[in-house]
Protein backbone atom coordinates (compact mmCIF):
# COMPACT_ATOMS: atom_id res chain seq x y z
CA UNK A 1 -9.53 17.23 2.51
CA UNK A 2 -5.35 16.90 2.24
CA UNK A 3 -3.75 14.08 2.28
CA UNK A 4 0.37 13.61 2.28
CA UNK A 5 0.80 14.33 -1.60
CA UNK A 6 -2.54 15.78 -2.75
CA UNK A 7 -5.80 17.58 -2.05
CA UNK A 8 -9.25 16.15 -2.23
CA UNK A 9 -12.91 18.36 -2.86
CA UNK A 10 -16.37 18.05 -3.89
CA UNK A 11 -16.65 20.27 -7.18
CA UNK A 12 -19.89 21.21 -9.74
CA UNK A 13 -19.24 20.80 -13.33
CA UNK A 14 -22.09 21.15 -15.60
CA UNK A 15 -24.24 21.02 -12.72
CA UNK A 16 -22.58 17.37 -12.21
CA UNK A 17 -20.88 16.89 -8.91
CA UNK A 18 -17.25 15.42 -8.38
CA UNK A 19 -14.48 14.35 -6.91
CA UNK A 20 -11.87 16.55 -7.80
CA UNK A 21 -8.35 15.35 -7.12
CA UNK A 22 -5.01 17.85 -7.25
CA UNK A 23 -1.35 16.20 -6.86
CA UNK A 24 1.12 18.63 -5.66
CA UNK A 25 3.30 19.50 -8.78
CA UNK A 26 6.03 17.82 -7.82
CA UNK A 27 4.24 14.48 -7.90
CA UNK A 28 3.51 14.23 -11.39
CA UNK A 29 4.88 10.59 -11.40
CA UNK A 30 1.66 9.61 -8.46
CA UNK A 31 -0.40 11.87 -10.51
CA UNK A 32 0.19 9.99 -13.62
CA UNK A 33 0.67 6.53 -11.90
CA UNK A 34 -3.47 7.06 -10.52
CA UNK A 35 -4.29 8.46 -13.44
CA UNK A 36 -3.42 5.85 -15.81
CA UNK A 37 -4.84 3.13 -13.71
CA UNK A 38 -8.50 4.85 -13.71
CA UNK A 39 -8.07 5.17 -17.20
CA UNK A 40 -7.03 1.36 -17.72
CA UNK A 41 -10.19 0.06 -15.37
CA UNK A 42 -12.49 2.20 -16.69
CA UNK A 43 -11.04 1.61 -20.79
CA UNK A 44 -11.50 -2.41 -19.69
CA UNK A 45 -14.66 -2.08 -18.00
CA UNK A 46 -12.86 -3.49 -14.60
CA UNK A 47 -15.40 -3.30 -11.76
CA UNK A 48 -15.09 -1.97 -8.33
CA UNK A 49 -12.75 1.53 -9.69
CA UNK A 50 -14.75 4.83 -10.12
CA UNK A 51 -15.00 6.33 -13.55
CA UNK A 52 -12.57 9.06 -14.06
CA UNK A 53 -14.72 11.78 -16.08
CA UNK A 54 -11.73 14.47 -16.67
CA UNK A 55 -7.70 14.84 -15.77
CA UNK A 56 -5.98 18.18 -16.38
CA UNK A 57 -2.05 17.20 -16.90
CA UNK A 58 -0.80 20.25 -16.68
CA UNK A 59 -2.72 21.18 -13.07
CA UNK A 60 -2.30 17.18 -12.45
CA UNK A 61 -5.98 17.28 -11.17
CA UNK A 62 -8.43 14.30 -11.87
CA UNK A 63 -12.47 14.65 -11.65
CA UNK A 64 -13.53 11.43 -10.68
CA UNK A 65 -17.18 10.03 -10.25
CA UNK A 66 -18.48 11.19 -6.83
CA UNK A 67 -20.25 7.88 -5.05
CA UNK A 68 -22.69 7.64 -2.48
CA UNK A 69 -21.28 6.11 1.08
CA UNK A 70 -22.98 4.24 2.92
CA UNK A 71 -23.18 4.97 7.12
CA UNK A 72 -19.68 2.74 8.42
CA UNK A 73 -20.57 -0.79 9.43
CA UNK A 74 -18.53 -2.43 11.79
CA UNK A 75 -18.05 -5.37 9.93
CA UNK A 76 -16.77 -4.98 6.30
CA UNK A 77 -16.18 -7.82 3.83
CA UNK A 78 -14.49 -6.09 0.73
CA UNK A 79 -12.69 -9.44 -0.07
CA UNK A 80 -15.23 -10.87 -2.90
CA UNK A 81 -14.91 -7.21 -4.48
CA UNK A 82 -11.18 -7.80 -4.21
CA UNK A 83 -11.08 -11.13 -5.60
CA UNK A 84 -13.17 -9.78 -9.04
CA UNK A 85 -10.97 -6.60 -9.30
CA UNK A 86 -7.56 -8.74 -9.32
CA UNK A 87 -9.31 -11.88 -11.48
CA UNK A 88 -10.41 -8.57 -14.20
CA UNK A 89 -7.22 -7.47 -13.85
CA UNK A 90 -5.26 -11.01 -14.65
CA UNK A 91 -7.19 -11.47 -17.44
CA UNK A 92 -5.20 -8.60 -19.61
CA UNK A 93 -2.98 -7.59 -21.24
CA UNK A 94 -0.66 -5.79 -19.61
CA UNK A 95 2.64 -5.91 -21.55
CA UNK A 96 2.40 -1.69 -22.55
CA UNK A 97 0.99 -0.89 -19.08
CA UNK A 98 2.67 2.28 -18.59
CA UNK A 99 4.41 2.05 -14.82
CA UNK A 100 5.67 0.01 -12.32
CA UNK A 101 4.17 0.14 -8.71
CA UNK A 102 5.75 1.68 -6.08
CA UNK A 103 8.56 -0.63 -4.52
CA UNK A 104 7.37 -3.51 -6.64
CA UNK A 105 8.40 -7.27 -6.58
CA UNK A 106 8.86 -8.98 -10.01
CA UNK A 107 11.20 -11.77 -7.87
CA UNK A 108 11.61 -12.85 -4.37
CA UNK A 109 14.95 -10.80 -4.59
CA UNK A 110 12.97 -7.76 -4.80
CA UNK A 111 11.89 -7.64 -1.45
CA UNK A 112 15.86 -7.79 0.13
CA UNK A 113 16.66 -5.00 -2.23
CA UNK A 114 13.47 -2.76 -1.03
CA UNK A 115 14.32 -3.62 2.33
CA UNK A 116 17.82 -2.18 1.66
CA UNK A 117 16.96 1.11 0.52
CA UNK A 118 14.69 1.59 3.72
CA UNK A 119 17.45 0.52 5.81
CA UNK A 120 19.74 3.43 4.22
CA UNK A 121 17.11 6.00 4.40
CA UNK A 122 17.02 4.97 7.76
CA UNK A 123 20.64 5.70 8.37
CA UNK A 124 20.79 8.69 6.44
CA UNK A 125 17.54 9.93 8.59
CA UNK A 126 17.76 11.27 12.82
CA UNK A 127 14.83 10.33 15.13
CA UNK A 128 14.09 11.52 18.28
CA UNK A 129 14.64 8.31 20.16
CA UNK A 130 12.72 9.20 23.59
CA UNK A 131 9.85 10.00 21.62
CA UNK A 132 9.26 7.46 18.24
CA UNK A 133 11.67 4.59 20.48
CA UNK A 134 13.91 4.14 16.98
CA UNK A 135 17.11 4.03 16.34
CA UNK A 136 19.96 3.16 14.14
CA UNK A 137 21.26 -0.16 15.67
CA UNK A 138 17.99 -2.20 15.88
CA UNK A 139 17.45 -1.32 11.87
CA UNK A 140 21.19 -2.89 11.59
CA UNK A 141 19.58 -5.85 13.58
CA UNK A 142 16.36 -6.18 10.85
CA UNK A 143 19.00 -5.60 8.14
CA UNK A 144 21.55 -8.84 9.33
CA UNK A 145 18.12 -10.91 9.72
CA UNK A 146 16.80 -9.99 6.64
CA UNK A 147 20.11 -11.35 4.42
CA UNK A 148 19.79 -14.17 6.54
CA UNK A 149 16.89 -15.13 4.67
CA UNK A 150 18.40 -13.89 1.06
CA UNK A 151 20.08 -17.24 0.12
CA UNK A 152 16.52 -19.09 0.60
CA UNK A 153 14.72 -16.64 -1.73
CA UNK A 154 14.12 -17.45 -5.23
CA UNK A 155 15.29 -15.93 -8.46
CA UNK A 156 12.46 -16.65 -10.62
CA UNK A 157 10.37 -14.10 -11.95
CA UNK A 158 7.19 -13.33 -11.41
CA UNK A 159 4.11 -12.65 -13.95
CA UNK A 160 3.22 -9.18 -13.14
CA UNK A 161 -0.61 -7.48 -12.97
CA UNK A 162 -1.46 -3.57 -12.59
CA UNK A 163 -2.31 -3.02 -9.37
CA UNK A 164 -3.77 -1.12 -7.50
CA UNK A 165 -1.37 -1.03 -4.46
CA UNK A 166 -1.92 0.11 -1.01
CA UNK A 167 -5.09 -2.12 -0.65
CA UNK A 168 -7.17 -2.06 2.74
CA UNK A 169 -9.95 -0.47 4.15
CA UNK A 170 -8.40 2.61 5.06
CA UNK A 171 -8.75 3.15 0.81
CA UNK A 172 -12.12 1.88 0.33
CA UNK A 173 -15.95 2.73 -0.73
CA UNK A 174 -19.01 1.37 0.76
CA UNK A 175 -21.67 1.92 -1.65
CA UNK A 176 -25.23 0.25 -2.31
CA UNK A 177 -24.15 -0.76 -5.41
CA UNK A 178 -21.08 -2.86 -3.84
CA UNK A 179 -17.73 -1.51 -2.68
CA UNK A 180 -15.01 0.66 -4.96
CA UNK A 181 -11.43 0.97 -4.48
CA UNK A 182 -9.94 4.57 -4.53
CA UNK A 183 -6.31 6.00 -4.01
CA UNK A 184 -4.29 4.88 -6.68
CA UNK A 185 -0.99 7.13 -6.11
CA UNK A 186 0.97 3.99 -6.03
CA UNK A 187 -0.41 1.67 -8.51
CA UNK A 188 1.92 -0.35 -11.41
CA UNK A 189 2.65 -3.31 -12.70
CA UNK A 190 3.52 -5.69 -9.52
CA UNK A 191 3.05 -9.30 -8.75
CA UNK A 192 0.45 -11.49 -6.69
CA UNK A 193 3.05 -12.00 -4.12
CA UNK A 194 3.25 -8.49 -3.28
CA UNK A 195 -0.13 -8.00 -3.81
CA UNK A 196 -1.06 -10.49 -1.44
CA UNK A 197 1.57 -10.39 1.37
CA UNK A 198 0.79 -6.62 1.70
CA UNK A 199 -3.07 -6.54 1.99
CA UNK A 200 -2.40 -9.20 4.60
CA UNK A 201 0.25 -7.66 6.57
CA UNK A 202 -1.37 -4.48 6.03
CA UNK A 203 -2.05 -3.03 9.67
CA UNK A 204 -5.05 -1.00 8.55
CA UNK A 205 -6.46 -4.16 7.43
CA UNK A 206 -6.36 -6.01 10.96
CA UNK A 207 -6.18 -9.38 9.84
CA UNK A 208 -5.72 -11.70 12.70
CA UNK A 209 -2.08 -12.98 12.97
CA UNK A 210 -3.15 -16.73 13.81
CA UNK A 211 -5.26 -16.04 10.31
CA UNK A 212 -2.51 -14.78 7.82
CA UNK A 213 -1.34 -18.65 6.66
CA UNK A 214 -5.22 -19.28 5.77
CA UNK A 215 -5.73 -15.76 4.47
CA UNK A 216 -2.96 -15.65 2.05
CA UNK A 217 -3.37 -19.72 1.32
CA UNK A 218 -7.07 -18.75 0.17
CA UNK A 219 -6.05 -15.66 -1.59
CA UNK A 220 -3.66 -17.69 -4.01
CA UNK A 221 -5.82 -20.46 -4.56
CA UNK A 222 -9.25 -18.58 -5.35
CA UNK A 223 -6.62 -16.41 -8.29
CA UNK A 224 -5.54 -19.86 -9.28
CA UNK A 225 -2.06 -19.06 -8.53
CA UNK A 226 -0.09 -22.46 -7.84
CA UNK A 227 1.24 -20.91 -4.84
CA UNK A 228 1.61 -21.53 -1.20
CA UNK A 229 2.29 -19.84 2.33
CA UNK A 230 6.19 -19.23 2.46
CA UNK A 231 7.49 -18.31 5.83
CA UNK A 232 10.96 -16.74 4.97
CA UNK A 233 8.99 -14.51 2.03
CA UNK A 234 6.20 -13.58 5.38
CA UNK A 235 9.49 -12.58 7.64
CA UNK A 236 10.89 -10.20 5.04
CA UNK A 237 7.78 -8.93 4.40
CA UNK A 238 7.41 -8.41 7.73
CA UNK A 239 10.58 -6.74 8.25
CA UNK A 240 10.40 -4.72 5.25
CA UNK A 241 6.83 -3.02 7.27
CA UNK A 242 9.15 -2.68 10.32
CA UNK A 243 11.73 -0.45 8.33
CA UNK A 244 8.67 1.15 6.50
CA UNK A 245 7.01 2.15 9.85
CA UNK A 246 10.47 3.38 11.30
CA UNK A 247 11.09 5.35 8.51
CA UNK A 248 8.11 7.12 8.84
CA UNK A 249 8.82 7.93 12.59
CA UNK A 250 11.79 9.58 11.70
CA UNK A 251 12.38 13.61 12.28
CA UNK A 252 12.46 14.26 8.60
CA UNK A 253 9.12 12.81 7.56
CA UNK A 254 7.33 14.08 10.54
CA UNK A 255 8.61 17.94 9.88
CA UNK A 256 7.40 17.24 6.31
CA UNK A 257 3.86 15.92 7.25
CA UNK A 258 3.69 19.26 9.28
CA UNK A 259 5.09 21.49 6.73
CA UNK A 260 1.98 19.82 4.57
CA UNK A 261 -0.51 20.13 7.52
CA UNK A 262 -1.27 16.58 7.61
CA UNK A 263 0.62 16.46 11.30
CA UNK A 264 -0.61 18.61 13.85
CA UNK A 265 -0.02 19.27 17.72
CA UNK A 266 -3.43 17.94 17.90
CA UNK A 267 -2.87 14.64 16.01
CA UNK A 268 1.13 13.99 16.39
CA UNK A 269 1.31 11.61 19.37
CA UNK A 270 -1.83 9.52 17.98
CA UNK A 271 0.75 9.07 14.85
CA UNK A 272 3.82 8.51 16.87
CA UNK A 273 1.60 6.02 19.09
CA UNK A 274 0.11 4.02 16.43
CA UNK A 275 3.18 3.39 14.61
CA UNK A 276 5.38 2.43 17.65
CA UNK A 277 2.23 0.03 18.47
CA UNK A 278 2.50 -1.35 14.58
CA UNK A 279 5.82 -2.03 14.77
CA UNK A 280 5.56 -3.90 17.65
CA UNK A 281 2.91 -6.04 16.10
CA UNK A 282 5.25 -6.93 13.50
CA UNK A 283 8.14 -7.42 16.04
CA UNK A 284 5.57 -10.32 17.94
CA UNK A 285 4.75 -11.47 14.94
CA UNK A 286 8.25 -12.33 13.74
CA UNK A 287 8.38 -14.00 17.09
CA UNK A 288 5.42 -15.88 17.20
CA UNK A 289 6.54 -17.99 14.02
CA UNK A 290 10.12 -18.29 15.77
CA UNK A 291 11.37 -16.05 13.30
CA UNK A 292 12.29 -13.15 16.12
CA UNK A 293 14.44 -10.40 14.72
């Protein structure tokens, strides 16, 4: 199976089989960002993350434990699974954890920064507006709201956890043992806000809108995180997945999804469609809680 940076098979070693992982050579920094998070789990006996058996750093390929699925269900509760992974996770050390996560936030101040950066890769980038319905002046438009909100952030930093980033179904394990979290291109150090706000936001994760105060209310309280629901931090989050999902609409990323064979004639308006359909979630949203941008 490929995937967007690396290639996934079923190999026999020893008459053992596994899950053999390759990054593309360029990505040694995903390569060693999964990598090192296996090894930290599996070192600290975390639950719920697949023993790594064998890496190869110079072909940046990873053999990892090959698990029995289960058929799909249509209802999955991963959250309990979740909750012990990031709990195993908080209580370590992490001050010589290697890396940082992909676009993390150690402050509130983070996020307006990340959301920055996509806005100029945005610029820098051409779309074909008739077809992916983006272009440059509604990313000004997220950009103005988003500094609207940058004098009501907070400066203080945050304690900081590895994690495993990118957390939702769409990277996820059904065994009978109990579920296991897989894909760890992105992982680092990063905070519970991040953490949090993502997995909820996440569209793969389809988390009811009229559910996400509860969700991420519950979610700090069962870490024992004196936190609450904030809504200026859930706009920029919010717009930061707008700018993320227009980014990834643009004519650049598509030709290299092609160029990789993950985007085909067969599969390129399901991607166009979904995206233009997430980013109009996320536009409603930001309206629903009158914070329209």
């Amino acid at each position: 199976m490929k995937n967007l940076n690396s290639q996934v098979k079923i190999v026999k070693i020893n008459n053992k089989e596994y899950i053999e992982k390759t990054f593309n050579k360029k990505d040694e920094e995903r390569y060693l960002k999964e990598r090192d998070f296996y090894l930290f789990c599996n070192n600290n006996l975390i639950e719920h993350v697949p023993q790594l058996f064998h890496y190869d750093n110079t072909a940046h390929t990873l053999h990892i434990e090959k698990i029995e699925i289960l058929p799909p269900v249509k209802r999955i509760n991963f959250e309990p699974a979740l909750i012990k992974l990031l709990k195993g996770l908080q209580e370590l050390n992490c001050k010589d954890y290697p890396h940082y996560a992909n676009e993390a936030v150690t402050s509130e101040t983070d996020i307006i920064h990340h959301i920055e950066v996509r806005y100029k890769n945005i610029r820098r980038s051409t779309f074909n507006s008739n077809m992916t319905g983006v272009n440059h002046k509604e990313a000004e438009s997220l950009l103005n709201k988003a500094a609207s909100y940058e004098n009501k952030t907070k400066t203080e930093a945050f304690a900081l956890i590895p994690s495993p980033s990118d957390i939702g179904k769409h990277n996820l394990i059904k065994t009978r043992a109990g579920y296991f979290f897989i894909d760890f291109e992105y992982a680092g150090l990063d905070s519970f806000l991040k953490i949090i706000y993502d997995y909820v936001l996440h569209p793969k994760n389809f988390i009811k809108p009229e559910m996400h105060e509860k969700k991420i209310n519950t979610l700090f309280k069962k870490l024992n995180l004196e936190k609450q629901f904030e809504k200026n931090t859930y706009a920029l989050f919010a717009i930061w997945w707008i700018l993320r999902l227009k980014q990834s609409l643009s004519n650049e990323t598509i030709k290299d999804r092609k160029d990789k064979g993950i985007l085909t004639n067969y599969n390129i308006n399901r991607y166009i469609s979904e995206r233009k359909n997430n980013i109009l979630f996320f536009h409603n949203l930001l309206s629903r809680n009158n914070l329209d941008a």
